[in-house]
N, C-alpha and C. Protein backbone atom coordinates (compact mmCIF):
# COMPACT_ATOMS: atom_id res chain seq x y z
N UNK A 1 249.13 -40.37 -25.20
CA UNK A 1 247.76 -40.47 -25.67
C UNK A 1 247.28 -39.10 -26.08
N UNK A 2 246.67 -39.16 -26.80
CA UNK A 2 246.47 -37.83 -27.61
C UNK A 2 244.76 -37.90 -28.10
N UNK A 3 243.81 -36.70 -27.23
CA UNK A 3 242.69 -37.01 -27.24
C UNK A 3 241.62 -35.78 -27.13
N UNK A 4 240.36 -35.90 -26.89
CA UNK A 4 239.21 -34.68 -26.80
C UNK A 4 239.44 -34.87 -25.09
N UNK A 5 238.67 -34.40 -24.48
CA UNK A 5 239.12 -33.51 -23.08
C UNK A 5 237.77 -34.78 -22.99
N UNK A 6 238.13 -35.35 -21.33
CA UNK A 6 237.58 -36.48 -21.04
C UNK A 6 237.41 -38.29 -21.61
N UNK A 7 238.12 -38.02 -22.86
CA UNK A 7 237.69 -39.45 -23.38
C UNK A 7 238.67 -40.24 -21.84
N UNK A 8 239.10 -40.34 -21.90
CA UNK A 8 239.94 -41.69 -21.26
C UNK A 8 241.02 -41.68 -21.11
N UNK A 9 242.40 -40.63 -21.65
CA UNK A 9 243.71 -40.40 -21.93
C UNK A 9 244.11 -41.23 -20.62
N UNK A 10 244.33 -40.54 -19.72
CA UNK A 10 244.52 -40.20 -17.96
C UNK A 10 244.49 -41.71 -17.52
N UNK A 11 243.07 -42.05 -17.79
CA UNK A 11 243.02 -43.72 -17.39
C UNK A 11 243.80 -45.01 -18.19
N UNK A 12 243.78 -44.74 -19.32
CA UNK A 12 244.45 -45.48 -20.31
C UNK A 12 245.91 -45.60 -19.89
N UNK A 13 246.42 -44.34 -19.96
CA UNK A 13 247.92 -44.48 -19.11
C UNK A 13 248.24 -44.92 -18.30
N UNK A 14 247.16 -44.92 -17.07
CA UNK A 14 247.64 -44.98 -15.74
C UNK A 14 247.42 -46.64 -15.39
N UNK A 15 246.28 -47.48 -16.40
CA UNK A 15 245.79 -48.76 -16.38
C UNK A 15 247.08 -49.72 -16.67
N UNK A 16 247.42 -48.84 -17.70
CA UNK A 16 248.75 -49.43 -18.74
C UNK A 16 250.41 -49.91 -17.84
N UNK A 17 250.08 -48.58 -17.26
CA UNK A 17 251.46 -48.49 -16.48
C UNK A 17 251.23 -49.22 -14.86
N UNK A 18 250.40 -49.24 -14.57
CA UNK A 18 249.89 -50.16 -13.20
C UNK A 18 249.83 -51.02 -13.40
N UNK A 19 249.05 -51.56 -14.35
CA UNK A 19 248.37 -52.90 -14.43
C UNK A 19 247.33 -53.19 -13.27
N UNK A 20 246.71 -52.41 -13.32
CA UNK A 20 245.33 -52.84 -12.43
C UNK A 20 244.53 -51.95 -13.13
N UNK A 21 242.95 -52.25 -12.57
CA UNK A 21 241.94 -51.58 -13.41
C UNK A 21 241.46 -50.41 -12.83
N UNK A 22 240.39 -49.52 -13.43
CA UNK A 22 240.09 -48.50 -13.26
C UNK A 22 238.79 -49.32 -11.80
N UNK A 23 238.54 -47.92 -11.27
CA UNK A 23 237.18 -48.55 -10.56
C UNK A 23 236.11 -48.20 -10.85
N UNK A 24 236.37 -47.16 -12.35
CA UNK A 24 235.16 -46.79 -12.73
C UNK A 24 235.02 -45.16 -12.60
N UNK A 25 235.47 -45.00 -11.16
CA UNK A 25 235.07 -43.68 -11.07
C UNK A 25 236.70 -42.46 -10.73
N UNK A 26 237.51 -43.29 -11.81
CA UNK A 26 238.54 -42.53 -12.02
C UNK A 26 240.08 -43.01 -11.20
N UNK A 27 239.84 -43.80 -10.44
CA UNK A 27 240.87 -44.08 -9.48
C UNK A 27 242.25 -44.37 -9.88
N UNK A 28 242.42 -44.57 -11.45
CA UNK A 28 243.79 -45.37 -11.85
C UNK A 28 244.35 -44.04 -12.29
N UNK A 29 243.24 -43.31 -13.19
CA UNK A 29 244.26 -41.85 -13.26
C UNK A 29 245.08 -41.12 -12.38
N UNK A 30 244.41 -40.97 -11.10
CA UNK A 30 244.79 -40.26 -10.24
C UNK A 30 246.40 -40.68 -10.04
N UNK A 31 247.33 -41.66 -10.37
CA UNK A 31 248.75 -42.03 -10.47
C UNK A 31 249.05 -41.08 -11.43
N UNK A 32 248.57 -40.68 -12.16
CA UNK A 32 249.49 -40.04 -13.61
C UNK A 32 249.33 -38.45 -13.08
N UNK A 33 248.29 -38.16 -12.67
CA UNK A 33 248.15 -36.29 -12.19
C UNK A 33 248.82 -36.04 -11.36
N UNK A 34 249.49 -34.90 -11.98
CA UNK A 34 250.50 -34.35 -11.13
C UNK A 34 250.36 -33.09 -10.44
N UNK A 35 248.99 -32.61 -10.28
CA UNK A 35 248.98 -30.95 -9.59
C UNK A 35 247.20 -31.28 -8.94
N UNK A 36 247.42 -30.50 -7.69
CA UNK A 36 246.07 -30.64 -6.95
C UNK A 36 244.65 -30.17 -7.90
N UNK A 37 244.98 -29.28 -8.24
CA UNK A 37 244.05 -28.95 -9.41
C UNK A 37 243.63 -29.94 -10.49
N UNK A 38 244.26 -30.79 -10.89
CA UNK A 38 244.26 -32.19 -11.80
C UNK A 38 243.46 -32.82 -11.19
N UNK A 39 243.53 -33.08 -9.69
CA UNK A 39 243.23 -34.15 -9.22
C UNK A 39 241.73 -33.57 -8.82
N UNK A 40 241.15 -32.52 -8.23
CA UNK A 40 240.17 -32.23 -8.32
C UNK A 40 239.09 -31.53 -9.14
N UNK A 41 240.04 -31.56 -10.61
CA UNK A 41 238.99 -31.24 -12.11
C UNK A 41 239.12 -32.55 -12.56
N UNK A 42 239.69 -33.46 -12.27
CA UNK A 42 239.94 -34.79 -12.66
C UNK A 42 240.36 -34.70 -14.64
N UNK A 43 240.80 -33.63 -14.69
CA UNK A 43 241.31 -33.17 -16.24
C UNK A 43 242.54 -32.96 -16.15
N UNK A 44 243.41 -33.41 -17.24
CA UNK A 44 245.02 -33.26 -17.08
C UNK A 44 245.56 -32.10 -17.98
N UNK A 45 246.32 -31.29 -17.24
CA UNK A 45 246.64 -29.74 -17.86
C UNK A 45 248.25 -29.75 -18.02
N UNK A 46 248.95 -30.88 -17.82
CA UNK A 46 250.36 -31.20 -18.31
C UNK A 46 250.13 -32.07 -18.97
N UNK A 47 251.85 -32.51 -19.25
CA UNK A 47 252.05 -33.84 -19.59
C UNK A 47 252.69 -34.07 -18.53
N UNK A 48 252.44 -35.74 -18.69
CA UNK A 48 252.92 -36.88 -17.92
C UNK A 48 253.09 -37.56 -18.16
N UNK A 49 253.99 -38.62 -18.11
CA UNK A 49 255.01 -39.77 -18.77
C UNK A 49 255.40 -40.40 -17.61
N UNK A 50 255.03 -41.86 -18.24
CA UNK A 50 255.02 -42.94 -17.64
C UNK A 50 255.65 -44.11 -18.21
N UNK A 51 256.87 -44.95 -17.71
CA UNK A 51 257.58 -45.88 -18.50
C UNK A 51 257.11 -47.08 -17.80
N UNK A 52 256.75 -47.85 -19.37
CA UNK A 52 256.39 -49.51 -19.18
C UNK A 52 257.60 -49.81 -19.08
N UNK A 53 258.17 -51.45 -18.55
CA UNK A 53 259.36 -52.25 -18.67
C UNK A 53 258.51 -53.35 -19.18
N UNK A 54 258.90 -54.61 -19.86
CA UNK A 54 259.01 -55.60 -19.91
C UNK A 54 260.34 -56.94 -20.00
N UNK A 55 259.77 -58.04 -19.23
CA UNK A 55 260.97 -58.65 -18.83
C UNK A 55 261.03 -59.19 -20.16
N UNK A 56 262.20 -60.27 -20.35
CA UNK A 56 262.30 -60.75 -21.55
C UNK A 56 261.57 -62.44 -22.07
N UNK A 57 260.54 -62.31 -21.28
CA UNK A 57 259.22 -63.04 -21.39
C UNK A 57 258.07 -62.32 -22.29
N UNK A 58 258.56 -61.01 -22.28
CA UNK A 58 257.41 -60.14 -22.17
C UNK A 58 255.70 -60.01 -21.00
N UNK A 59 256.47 -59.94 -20.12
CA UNK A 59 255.82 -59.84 -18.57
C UNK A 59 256.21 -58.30 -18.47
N UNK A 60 255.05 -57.11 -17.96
CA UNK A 60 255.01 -55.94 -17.53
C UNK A 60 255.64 -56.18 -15.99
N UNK A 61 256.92 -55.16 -15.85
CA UNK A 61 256.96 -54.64 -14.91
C UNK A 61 256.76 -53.90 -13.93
N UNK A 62 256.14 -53.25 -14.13
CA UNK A 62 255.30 -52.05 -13.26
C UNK A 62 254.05 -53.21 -12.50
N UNK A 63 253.67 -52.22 -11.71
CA UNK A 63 252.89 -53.29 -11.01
C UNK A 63 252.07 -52.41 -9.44
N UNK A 64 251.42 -52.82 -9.71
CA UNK A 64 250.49 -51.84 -8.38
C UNK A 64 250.23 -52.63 -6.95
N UNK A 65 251.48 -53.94 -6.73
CA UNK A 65 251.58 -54.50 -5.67
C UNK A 65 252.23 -53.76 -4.61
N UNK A 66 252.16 -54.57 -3.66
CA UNK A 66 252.90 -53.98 -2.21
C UNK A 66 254.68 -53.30 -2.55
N UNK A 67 254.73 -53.82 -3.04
CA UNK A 67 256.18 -53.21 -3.67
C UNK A 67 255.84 -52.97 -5.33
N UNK A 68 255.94 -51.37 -5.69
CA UNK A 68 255.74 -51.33 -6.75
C UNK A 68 257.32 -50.85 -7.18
N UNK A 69 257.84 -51.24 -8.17
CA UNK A 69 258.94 -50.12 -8.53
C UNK A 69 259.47 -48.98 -9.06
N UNK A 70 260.47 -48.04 -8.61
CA UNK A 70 260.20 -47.08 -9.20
C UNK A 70 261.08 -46.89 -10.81
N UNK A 71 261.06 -45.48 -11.74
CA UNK A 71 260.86 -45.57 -12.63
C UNK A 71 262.40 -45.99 -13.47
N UNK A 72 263.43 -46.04 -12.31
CA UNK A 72 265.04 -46.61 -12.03
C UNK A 72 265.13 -47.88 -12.62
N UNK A 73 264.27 -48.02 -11.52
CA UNK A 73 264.33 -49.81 -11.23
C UNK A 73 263.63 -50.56 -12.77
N UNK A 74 262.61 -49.88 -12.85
CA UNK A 74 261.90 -50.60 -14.29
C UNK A 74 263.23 -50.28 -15.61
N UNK A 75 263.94 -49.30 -15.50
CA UNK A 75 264.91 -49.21 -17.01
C UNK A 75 266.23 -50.12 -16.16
N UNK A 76 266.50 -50.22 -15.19
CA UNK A 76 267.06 -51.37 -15.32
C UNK A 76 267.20 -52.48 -15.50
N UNK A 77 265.89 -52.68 -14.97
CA UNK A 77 265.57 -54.66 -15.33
C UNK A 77 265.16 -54.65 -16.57
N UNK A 78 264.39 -53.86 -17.01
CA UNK A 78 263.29 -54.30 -18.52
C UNK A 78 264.63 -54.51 -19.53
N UNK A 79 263.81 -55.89 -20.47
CA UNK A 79 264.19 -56.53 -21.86
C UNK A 79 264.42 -55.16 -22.67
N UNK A 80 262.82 -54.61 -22.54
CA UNK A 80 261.79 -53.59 -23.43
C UNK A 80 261.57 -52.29 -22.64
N UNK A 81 261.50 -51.58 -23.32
CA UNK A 81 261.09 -50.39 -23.04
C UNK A 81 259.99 -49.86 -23.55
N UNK A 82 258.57 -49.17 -23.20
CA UNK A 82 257.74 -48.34 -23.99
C UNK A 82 257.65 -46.83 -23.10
N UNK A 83 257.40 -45.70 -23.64
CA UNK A 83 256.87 -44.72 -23.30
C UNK A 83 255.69 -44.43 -23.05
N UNK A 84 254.97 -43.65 -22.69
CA UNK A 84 253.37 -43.71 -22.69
C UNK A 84 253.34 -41.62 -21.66
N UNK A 85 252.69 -40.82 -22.83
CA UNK A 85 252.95 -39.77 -22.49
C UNK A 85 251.11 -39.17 -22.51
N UNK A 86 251.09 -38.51 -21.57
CA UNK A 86 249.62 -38.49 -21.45
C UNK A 86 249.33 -37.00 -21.64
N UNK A 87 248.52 -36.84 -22.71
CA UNK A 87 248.40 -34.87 -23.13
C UNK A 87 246.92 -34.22 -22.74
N UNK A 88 247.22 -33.15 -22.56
CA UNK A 88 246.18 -32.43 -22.84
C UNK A 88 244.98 -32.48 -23.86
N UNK A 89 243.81 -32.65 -23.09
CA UNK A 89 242.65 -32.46 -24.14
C UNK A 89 242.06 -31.59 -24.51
N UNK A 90 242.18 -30.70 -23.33
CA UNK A 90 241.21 -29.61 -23.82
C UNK A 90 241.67 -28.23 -24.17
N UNK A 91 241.32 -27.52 -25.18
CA UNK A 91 241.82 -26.95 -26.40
C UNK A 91 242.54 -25.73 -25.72
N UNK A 92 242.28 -25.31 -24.58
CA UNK A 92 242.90 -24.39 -23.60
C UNK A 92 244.48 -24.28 -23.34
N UNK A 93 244.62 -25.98 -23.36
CA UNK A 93 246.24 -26.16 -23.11
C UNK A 93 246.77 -26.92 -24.89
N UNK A 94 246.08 -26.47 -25.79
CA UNK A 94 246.83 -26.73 -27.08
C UNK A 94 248.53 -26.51 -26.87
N UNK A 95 248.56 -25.69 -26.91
CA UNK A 95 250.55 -25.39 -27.07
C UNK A 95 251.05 -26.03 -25.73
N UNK A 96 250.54 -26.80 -24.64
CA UNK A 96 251.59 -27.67 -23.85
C UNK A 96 251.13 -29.36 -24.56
N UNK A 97 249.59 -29.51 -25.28
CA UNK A 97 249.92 -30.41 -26.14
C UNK A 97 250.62 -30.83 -27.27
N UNK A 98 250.91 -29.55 -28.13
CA UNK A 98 251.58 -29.41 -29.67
C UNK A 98 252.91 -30.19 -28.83
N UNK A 99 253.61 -29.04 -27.84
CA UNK A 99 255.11 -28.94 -27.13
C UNK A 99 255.54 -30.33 -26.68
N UNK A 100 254.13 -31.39 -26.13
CA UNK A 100 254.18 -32.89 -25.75
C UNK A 100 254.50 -33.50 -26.70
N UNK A 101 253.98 -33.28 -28.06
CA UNK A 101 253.84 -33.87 -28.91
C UNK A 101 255.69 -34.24 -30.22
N UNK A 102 255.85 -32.73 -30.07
CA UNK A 102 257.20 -32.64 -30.48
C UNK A 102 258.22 -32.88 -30.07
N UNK A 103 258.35 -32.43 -28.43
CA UNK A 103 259.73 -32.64 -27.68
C UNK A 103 260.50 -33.64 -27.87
N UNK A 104 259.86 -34.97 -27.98
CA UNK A 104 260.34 -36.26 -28.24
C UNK A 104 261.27 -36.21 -29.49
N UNK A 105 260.73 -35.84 -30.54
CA UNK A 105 261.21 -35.66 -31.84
C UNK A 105 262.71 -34.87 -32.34
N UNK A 106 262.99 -33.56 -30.99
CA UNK A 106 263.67 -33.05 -31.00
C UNK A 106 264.98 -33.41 -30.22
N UNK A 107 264.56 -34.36 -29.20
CA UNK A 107 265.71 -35.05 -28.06
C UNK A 107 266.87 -35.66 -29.03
């Protein structure tokens, strides 16, 4: 997701890849932040990547139940595969967004 600093990146990902909802006051992001500092500017200063599965129903695998799986287990079972890479918004961390943005391209 690729965005201005606060729209929604963080939550969008983290809704996507859970499948459960936000509570409003940020709770689904907090899966995708990866540094204490993230979690208490509630702003994301990496990237972070998160893989959907789908079965070959097209049913999401990921799942925010008592057993969720981890990110192994989803590329083994899934039909499908999506990526979902969550960037920097605010203009401070431009070059670890540009670097999010390309790496893929270069693999």
């Amino acid at each position: 997701c690729l965005g201005d600093t606060q729209a929604g990146k963080s939550t969008l990902v983290a809704v996507l890849s859970a499948g459960t909802l936000d509570n409003g006051h940020g709770s689904a992001r907090m899966s995708v932040m990866r540094h204490p500092h993230e979690l208490e500017s509630g702003s994301t200063s990496c990237i972070s990547q998160q893989v959907l599965g789908f079965d070959a129903h097209g049913d999401l695998l990921n799942s925010d139940d008592a057993y969720a799986p981890t990110g192994g287990e989803i590329v083994e079972q899934a039909s499908k595969l999506m990526l979902l890479l969550d960037l920097c918004g605010q203009e401070r961390f431009l070059k670890t967004t540009l670097y999010g943005l390309t790496v893929r391209f270069l693999l």
